[in-house]
Protein backbone atom coordinates (compact mmCIF):
# COMPACT_ATOMS: atom_id res chain seq x y z
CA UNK A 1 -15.22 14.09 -54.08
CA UNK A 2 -12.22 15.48 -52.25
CA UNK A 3 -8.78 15.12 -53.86
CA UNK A 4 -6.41 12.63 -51.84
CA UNK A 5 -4.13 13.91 -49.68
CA UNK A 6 -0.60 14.10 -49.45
CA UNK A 7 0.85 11.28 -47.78
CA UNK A 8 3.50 11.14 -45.02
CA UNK A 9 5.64 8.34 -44.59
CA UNK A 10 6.72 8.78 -40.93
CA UNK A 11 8.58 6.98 -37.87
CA UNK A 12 6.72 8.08 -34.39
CA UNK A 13 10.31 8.80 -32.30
CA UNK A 14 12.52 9.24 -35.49
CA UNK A 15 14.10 13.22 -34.83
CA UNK A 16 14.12 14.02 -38.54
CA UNK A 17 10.28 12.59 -39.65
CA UNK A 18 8.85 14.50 -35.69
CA UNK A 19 10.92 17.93 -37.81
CA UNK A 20 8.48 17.33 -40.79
CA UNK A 21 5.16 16.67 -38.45
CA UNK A 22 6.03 19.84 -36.80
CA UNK A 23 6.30 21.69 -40.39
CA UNK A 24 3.44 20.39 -41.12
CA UNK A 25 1.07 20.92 -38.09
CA UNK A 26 2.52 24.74 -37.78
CA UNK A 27 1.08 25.49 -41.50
CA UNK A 28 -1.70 23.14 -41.02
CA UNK A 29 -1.30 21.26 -43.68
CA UNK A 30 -3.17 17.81 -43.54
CA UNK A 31 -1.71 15.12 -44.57
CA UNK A 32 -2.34 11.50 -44.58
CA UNK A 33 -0.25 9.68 -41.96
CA UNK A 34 1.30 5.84 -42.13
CA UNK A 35 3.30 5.18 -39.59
CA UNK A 36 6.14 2.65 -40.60
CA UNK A 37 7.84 -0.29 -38.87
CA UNK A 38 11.42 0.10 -40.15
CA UNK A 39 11.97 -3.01 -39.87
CA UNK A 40 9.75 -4.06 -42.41
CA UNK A 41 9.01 -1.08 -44.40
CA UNK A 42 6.47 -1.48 -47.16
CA UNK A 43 6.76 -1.45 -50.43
CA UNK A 44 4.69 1.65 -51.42
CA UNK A 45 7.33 3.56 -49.71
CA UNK A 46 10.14 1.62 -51.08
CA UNK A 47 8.85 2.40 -54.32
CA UNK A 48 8.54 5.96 -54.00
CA UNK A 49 12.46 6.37 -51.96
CA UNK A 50 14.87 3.08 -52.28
CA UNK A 51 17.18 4.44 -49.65
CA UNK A 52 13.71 3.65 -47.52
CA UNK A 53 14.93 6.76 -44.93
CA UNK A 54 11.49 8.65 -43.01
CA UNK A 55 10.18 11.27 -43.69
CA UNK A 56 8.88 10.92 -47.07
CA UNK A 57 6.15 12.96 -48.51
CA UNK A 58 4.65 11.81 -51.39
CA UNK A 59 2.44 15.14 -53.18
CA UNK A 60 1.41 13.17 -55.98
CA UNK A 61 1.73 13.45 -59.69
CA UNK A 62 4.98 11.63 -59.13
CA UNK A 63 6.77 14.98 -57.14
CA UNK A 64 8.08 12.93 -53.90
CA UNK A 65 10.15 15.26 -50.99
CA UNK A 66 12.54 12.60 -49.30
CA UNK A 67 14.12 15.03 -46.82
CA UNK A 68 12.70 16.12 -43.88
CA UNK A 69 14.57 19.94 -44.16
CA UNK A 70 12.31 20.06 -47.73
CA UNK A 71 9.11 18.71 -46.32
CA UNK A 72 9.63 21.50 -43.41
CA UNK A 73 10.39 24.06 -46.18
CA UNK A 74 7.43 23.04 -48.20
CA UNK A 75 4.73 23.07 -45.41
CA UNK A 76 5.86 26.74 -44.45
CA UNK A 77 5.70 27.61 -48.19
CA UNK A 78 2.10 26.57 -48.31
CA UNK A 79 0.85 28.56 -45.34
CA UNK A 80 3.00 30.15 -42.46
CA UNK A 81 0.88 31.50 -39.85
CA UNK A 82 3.72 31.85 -37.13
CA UNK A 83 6.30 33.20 -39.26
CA UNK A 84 8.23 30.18 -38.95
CA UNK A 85 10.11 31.25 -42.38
CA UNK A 86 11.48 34.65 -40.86
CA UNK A 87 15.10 34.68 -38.34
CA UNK A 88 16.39 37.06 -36.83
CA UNK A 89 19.87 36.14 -38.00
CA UNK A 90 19.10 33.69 -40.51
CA UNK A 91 22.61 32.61 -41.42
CA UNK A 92 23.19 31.64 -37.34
CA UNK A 93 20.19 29.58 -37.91
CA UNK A 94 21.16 28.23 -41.63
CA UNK A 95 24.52 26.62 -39.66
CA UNK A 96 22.75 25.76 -36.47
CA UNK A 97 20.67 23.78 -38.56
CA UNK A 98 23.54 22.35 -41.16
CA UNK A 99 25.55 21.40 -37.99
CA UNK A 100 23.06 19.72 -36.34
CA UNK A 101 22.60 17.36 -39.52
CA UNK A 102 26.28 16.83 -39.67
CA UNK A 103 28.78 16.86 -36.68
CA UNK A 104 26.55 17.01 -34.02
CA UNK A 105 24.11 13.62 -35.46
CA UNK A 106 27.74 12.07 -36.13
CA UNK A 107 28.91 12.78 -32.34
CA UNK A 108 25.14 12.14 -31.14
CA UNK A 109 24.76 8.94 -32.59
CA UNK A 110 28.55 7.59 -30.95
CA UNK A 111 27.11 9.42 -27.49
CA UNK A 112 23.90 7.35 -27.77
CA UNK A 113 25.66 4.03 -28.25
CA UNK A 114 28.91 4.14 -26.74
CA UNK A 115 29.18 0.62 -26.25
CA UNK A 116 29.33 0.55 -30.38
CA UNK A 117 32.17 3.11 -29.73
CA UNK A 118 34.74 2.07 -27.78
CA UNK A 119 37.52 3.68 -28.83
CA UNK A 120 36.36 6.67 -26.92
CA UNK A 121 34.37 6.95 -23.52
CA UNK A 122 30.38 8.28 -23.87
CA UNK A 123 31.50 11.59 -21.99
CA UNK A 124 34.39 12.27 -24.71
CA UNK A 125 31.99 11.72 -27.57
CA UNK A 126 29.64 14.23 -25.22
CA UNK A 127 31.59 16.77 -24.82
CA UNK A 128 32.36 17.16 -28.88
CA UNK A 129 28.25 17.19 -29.49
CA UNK A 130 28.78 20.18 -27.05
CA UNK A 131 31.18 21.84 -28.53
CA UNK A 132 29.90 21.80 -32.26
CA UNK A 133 25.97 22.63 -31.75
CA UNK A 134 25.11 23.16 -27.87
CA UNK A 135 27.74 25.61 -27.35
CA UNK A 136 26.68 27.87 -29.76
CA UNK A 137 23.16 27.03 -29.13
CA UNK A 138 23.79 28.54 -25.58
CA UNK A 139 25.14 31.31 -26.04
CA UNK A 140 22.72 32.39 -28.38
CA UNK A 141 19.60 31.13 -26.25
CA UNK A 142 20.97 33.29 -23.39
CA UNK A 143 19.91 36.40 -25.35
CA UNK A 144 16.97 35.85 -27.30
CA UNK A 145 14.55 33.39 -26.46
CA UNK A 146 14.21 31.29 -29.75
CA UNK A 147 16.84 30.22 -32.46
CA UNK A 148 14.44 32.57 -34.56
CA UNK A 149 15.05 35.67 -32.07
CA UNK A 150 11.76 36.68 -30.26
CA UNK A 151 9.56 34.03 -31.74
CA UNK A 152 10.03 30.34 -33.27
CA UNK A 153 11.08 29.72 -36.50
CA UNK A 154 11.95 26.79 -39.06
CA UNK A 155 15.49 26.34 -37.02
CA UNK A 156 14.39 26.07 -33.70
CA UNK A 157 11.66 23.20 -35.37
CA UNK A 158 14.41 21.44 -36.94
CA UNK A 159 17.44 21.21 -34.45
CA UNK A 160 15.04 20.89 -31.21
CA UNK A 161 14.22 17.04 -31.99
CA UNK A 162 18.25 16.23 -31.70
CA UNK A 163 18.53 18.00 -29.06
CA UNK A 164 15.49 16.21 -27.60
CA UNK A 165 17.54 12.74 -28.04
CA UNK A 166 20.83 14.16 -27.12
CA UNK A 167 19.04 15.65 -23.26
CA UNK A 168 17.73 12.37 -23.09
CA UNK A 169 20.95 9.95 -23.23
CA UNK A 170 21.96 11.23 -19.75
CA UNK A 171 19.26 12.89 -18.06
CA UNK A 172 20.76 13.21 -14.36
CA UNK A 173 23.80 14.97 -15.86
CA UNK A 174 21.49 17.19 -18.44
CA UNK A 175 19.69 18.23 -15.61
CA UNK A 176 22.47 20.16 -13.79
CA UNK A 177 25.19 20.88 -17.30
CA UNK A 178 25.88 24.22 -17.54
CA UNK A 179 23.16 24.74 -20.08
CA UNK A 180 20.22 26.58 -18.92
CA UNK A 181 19.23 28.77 -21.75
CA UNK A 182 19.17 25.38 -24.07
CA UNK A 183 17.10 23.64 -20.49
CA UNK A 184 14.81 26.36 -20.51
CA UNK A 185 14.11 26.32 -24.92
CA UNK A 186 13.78 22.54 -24.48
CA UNK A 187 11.42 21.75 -21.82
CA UNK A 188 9.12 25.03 -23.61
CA UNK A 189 9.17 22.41 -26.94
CA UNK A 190 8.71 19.34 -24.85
CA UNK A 191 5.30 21.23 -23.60
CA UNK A 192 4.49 22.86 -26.33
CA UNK A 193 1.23 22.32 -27.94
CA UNK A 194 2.65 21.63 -31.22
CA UNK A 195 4.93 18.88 -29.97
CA UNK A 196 2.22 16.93 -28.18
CA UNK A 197 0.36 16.98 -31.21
CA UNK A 198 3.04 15.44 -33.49
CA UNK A 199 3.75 12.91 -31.25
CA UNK A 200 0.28 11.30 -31.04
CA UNK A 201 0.55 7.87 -31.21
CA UNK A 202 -0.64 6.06 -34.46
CA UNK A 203 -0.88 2.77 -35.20
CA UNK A 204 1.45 1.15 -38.13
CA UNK A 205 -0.15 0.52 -41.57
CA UNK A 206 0.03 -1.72 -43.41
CA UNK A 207 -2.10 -1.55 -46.85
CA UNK A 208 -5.77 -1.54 -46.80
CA UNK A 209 -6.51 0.02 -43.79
CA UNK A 210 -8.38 3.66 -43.38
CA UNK A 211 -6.44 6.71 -44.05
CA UNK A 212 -5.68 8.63 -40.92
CA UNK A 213 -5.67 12.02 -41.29
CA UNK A 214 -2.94 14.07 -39.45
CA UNK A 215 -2.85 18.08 -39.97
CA UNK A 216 -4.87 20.92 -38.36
CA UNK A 217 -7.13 18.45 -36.52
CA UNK A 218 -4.39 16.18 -34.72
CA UNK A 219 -3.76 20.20 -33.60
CA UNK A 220 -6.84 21.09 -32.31
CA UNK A 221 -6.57 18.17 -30.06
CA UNK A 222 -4.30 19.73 -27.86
């Protein structure tokens, strides 16, 4: 009998759980995959994290990972194929990473929904998500390629899904911003093989219903 796997608590568009997926499909690690409704999130993954927050991984034999930045860590720790552990300049891509969790989600999230903001215009909250995190993303994207230096690593997995949301809240003015190193690193996620495959479409569970596998096969799909 095969041993259960790991299970992934996960939200399809949420930037921190698609972080984890990608962790996990560049190790190819299997896990099994429920897909939650936040707005009425079940209990098994209540009981395992009270703050309720996706991604949570649940290994079994009660060790739980209920942050996305460990579940990345962990996958790559199991099997790194890619090198997705190695940086050129890993303290660039230690505070690209730590800003994009702090400032640049703070100014993000105000950018997003403005209207919940209105002390301060969408373009003003813009332009200090620019300042902290694409800013420096740009300059160094307009010498190497990745945030990892000739190749991908655990930083450009981790930042790219903000800066997937944060492209998206204005596209027409994305489209021509001064930011074509960052353009050209996102749209090379967006159709990367990796990507598509962690944002296959599942549907929610609820308990009782088959396990769905997601892991090496949800890769080879692509």
């Amino acid at each position: 009998m095969q041993p259960a796997l790991p299970v992934l608590y996960s939200f399809r568009r949420c930037p921190y759980a698609i972080r984890a997926r990608l962790g996990l499909l560049s190790a190819g690690v299997a896990v099994e995959l429920r897909e939650v409704d936040l707005k009425r999130k079940p209990a098994e993954l209540l009981a395992l994290s009270p703050a309720a927050t996706v991604p949570v991984l649940n290994l079994g034999a009660g060790k739980v990972l209920v942050h996305s930045l460990d579940i990345l860590r962990w996958a790559l720790q199991q099997h790194d194929p890619e090198g997705w552990l190695g940086a050129v300049n890993e303290p660039l891509a230690q505070q690209l990473v730590h800003t994009t969790d702090t400032d640049f989600k703070r100014w993000l999230d105000r950018y997003k929904y403005a209207e919940r903001f209105p002390e301060r215009s969408a373009a003003e909250w813009r332009a200090d998500a620019v300042r902290c995190l694409i800013d420096p993303l740009e300059a160094w994207l307009v010498q190497h390629p990745h945030i990892g230096g000739a190749r991908r690593c655990w930083a450009d997995a981790a930042v790219f899904p903000f800066v997937r949301q944060f492209a998206a809240v204005d596209a027409a003015w994305w489209a021509t911003a001064p930011f074509s190193a960052t353009r050209r690193w996102l749209g090379e996620w967006l159709d990367s093989t990796v990507f598509g495959a962690a944002m296959q479409k599942v549907p929610v569970w609820v308990p009782g219903a088959p396990p769905h596998a997601f892991g090496p096969l949800a890769a080879q799909a692509f």
